[in-house]
Protein backbone atom coordinates (compact mmCIF):
# COMPACT_ATOMS: atom_id res chain seq x y z
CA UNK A 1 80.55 23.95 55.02
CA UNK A 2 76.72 24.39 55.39
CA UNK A 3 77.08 26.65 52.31
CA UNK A 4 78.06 23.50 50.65
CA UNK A 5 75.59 21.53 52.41
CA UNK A 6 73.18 24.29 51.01
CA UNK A 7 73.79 24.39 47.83
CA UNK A 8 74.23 20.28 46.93
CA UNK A 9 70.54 20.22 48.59
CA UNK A 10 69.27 22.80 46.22
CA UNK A 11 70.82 20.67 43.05
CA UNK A 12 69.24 17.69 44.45
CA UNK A 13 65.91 19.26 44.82
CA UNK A 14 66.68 20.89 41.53
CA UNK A 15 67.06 17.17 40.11
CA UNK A 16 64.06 16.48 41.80
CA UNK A 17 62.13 18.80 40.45
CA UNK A 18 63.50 18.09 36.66
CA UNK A 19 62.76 14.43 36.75
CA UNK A 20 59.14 14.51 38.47
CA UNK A 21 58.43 16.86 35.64
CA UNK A 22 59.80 14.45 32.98
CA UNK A 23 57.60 11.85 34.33
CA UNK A 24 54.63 14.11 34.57
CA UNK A 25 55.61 14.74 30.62
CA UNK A 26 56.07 11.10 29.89
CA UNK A 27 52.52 10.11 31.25
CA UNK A 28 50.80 12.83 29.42
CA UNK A 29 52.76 11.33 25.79
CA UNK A 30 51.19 7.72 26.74
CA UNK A 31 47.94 8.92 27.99
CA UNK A 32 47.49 10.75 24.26
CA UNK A 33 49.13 7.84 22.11
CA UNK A 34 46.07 5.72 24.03
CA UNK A 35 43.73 7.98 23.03
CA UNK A 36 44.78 8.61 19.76
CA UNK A 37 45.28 4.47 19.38
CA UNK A 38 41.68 4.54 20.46
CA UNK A 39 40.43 6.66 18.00
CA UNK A 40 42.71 4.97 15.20
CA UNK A 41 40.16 1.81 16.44
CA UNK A 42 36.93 3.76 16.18
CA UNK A 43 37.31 5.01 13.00
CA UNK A 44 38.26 2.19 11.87
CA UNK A 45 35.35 0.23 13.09
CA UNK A 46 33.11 3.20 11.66
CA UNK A 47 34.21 2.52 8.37
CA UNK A 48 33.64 -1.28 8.47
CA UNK A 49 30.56 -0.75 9.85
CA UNK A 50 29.42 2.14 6.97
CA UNK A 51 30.62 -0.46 4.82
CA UNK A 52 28.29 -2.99 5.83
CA UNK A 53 25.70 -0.81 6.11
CA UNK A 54 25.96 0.36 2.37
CA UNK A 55 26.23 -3.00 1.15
CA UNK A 56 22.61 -3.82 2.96
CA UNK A 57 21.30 -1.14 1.80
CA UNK A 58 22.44 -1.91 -2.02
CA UNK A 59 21.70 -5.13 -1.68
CA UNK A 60 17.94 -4.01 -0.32
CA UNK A 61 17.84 -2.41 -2.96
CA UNK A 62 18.72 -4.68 -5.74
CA UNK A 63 15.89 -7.24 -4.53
CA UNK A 64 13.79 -4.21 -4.43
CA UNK A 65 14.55 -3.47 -8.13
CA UNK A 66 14.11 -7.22 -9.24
């Protein structure tokens, strides 16, 4: 009987074990899709701002010229 007892409490710690681990796993995937999502938004913002930045300077540059 406590062989029994011994070895359905190693399966449950066993089970234990798995699922803390496939939470660990799951955080880490959310924690990188964030940053990832975050650096989707920078670049994004990057390029509107380059863009706005070019058109100044063109646009400097076309009074400059007139």
């Amino acid at each position: 009987m406590s062989k029994l007892l011994e070895k359905a409490r190693a399966e449950h710690e066993q089970r234990k074990a798995v699922n803390e681990s496939k939470q660990k796993l799951m955080e880490r995937q959310l924690r990188l899709f964030q940053l990832v999502e975050d650096r989707r938004k920078q670049a994004e913002e990057l390029a509107k701002h380059r863009e706005e930045t070019e058109g100044k300077f063109y646009l400097s540059m076309c009074c400059l010229l007139n």
